[in-house]
Protein backbone atom coordinates (compact mmCIF):
# COMPACT_ATOMS: atom_id res chain seq x y z
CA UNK A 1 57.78 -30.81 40.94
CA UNK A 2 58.11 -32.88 44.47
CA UNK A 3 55.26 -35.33 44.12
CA UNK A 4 54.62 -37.74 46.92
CA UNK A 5 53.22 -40.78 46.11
CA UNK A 6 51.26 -42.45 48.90
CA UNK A 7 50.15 -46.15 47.58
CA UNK A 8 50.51 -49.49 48.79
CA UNK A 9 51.69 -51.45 45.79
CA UNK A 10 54.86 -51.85 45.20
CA UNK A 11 54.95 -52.42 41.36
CA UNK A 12 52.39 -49.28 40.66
CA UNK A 13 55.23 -47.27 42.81
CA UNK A 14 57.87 -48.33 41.11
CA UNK A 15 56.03 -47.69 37.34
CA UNK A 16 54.86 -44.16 38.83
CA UNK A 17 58.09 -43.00 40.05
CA UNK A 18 59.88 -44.09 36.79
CA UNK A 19 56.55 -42.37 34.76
CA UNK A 20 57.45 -39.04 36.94
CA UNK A 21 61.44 -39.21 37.09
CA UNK A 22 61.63 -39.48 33.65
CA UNK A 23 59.81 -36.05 33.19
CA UNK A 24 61.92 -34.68 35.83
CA UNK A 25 59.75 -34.63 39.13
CA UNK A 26 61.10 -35.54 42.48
CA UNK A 27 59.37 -38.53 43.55
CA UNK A 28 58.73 -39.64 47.38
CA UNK A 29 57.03 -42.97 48.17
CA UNK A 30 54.97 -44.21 51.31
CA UNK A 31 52.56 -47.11 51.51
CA UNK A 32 50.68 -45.66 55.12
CA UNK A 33 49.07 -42.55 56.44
CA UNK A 34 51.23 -42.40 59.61
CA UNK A 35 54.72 -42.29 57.57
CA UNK A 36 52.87 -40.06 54.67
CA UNK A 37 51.36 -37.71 57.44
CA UNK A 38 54.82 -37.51 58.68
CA UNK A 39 56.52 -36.42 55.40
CA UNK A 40 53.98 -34.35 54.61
CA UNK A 41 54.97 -32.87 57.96
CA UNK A 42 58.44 -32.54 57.63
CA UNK A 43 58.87 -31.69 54.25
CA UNK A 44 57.50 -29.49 51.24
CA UNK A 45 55.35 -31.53 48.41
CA UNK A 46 53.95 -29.75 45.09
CA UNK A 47 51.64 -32.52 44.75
CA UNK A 48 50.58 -35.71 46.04
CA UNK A 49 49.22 -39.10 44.49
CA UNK A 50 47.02 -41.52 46.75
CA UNK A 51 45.71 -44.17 46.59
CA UNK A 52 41.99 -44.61 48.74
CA UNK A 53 42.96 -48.34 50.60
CA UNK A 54 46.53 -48.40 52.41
CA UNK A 55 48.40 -51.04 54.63
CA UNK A 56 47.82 -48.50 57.48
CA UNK A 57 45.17 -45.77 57.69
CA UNK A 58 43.46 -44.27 54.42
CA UNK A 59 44.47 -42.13 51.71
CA UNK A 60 41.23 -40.29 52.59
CA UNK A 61 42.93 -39.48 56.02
CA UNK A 62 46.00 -38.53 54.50
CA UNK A 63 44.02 -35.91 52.91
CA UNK A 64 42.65 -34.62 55.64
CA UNK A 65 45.97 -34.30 57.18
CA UNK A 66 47.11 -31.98 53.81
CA UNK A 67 44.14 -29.77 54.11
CA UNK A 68 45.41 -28.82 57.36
CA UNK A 69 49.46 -28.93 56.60
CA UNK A 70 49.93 -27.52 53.25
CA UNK A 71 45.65 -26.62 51.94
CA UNK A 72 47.78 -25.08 48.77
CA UNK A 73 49.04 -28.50 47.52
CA UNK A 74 46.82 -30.06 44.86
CA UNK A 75 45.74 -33.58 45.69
CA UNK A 76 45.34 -36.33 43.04
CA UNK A 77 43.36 -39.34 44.59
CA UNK A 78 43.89 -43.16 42.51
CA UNK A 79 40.55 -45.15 42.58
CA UNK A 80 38.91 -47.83 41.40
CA UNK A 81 37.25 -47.46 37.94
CA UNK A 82 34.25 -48.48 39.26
CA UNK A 83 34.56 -46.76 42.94
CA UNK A 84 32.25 -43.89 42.78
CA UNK A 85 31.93 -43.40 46.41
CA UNK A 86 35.92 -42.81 47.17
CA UNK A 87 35.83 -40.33 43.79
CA UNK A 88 32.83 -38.12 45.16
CA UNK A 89 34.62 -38.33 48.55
CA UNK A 90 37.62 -37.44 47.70
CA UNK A 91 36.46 -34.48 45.68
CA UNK A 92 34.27 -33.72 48.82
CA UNK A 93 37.45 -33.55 50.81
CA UNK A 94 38.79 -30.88 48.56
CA UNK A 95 40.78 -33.25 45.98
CA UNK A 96 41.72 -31.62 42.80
CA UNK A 97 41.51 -34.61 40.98
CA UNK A 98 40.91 -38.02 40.65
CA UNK A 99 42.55 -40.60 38.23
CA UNK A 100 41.02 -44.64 37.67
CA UNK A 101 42.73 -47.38 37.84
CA UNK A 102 44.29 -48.53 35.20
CA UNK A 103 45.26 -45.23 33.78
CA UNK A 104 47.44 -44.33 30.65
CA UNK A 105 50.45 -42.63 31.09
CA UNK A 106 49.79 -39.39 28.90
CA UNK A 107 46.38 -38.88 30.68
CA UNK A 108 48.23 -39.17 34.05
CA UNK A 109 50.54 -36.54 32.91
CA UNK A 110 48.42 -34.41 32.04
CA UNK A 111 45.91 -34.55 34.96
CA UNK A 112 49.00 -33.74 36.77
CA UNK A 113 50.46 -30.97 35.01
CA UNK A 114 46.50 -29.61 34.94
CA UNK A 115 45.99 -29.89 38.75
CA UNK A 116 49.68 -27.97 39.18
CA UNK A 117 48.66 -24.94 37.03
CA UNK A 118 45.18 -24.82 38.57
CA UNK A 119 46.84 -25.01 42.54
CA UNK A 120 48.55 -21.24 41.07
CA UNK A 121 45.43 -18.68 41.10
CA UNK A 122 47.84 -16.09 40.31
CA UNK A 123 49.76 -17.53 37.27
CA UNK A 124 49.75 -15.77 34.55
CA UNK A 125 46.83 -13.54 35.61
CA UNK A 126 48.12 -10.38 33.88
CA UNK A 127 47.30 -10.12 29.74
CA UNK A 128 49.76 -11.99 27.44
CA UNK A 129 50.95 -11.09 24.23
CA UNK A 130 51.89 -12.69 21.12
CA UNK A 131 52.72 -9.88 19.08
CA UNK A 132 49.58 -7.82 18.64
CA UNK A 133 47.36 -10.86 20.01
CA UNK A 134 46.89 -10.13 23.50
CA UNK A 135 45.54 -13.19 25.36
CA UNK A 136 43.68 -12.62 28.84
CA UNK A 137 43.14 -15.25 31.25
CA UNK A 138 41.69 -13.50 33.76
CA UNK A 139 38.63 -13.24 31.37
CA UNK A 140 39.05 -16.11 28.76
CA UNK A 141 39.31 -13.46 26.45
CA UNK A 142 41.84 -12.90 23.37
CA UNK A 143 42.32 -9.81 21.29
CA UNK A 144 44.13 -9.40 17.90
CA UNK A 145 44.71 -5.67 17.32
CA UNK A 146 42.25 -4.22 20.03
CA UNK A 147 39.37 -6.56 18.19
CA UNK A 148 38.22 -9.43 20.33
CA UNK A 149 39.08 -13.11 18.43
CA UNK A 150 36.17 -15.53 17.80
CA UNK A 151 37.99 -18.76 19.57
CA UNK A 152 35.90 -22.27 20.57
CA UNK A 153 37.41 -23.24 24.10
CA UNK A 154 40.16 -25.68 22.33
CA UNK A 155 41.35 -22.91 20.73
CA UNK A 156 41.44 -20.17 23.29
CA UNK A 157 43.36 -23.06 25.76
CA UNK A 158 45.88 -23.68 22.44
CA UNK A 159 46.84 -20.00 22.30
CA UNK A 160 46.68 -19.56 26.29
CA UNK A 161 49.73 -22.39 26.52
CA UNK A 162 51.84 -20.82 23.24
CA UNK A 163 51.47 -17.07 25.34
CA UNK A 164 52.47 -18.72 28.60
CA UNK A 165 55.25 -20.30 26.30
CA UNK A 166 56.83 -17.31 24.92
CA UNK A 167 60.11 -18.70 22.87
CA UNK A 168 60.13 -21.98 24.11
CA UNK A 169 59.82 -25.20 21.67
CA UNK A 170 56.64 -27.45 22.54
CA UNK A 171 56.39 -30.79 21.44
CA UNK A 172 53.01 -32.06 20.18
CA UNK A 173 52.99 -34.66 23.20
CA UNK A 174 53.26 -30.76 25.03
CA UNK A 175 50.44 -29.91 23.06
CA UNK A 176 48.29 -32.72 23.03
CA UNK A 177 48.49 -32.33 26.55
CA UNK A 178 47.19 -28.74 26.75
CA UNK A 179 44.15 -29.76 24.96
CA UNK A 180 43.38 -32.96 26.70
CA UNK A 181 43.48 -31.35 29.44
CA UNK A 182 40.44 -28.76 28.26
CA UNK A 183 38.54 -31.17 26.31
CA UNK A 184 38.75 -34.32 28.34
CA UNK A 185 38.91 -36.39 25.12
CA UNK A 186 42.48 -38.00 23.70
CA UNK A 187 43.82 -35.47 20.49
CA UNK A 188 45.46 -37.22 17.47
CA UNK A 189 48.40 -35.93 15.82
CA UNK A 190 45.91 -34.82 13.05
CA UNK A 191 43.79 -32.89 15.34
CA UNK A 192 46.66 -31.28 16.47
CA UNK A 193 47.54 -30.10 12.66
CA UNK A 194 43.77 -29.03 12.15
CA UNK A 195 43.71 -27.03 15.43
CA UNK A 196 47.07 -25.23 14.89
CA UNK A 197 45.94 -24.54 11.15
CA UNK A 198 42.83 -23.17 12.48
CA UNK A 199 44.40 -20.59 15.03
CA UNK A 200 47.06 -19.58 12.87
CA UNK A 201 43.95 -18.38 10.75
CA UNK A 202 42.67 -16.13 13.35
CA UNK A 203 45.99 -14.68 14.73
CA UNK A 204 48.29 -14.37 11.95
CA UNK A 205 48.77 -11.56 9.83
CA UNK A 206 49.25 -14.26 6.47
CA UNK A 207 48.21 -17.92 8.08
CA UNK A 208 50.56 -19.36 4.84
CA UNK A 209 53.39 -17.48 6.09
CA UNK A 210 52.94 -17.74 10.38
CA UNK A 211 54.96 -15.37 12.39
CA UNK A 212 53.91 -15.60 15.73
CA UNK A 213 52.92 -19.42 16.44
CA UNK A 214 55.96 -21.28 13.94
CA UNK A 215 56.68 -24.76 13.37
CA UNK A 216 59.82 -25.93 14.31
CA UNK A 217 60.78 -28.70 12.19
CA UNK A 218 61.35 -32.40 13.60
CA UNK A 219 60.50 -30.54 17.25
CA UNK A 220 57.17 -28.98 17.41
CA UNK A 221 56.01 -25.23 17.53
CA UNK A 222 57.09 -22.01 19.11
CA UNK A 223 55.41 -18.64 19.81
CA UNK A 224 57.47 -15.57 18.74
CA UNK A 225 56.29 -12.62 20.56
């Protein structure tokens, strides 16, 4: 993704734009509304970070300006833990999100990734399949031969992610992501284990022997359609 960062401290910059190069986003810095307003102008962002206070202007005013330039592009704002007035006005303003200071890197991530996927109404809207497990996301609903699966939400966002996934490897940091994102709380690797065990049970034909959601070894898991 392009991700503009609009804060006014030049070490958080620096540790955010390392944080987002190293998963392989494009990263633009400013530190004031008139020089963010004017990228935001002149070029094309898939998300942007900002912070409330700036040296010039507001990051509350620079997202006013992208409701007007690009209303499509998820905004993230960066507050104060304690700051409950800039979080409900920022969500007011039509923020996606909104991430306190000092934040962990994971839960950044993923509050990231979760505000991209959410800025695509039409992703993924049609039925996936895993094999015979059809997954629906237009209704929350999965099937496993015609015959609708008992899932809790952890699960149903688990087996959403493997059907968006189709053949591709994902990690358990991939993983532990997905459900962090649904469950707002942090996932240990032994969760992970317990919830993968546990869907395998509903979808697979022999859970001992798993066809369609398979470990691969030293890497993660994989969906097999």
């Amino acid at each position: 993704m392009r991700i503009l960062i609009v804060e006014d401290d030049a070490a958080i910059v620096d540790a955010l734009s390392a944080l987002l190069q190293t998963e392989g986003h494009e990263v633009t810095a400013a530190s004031r509304q008139d020089e963010a307003v004017g990228l935001l102008s002149s070029r094309t962002f898939d998300l942007a970070l900002l912070d409330v206070t700036l040296r010039q202007g507001t990051g509350f005013g620079v997202c006013a300006a992208a409701r007007e330039i690009t209303p499509a592009m998820p905004v993230i704002f960066l507050t104060a833990s304690d700051d409950e007035f800039s979080t409900v006005a920022g969500l007011d303003m039509g923020a996606a999100d909104y991430i306190a200071k000092p934040f962990r890197a994971r839960e950044l991530l993923a509050r990231i990734h979760a505000a991209a996927r959410r800025a695509q109404p039409e992703y993924a809207r049609e039925p996936l399949r895993i094999g015979d497990v059809e997954v629906n996301p237009a209704t929350a609903m999965a099937y496993k031969g015609g015959r609708e699966l008992a899932l809790s939400a952890l699960e149903y966002r688990l087996l959403l992610v493997f059907a968006q996934n189709i053949g591709k490897v994902l990690t358990r940091d991939a993983v532990r992501d997905a459900l962090w994102d649904s469950g707002g709380e942090y996932v240990s690797d032994n969760a992970i284990t317990v919830y993968i065990k546990r869907l395998r049970e509903k979808i697979e034909d022999d859970p001992a022997n798993p066809q369609r959601i398979v470990t691969v070894r030293g890497l993660g898991y994989k969906a097999q359609g």
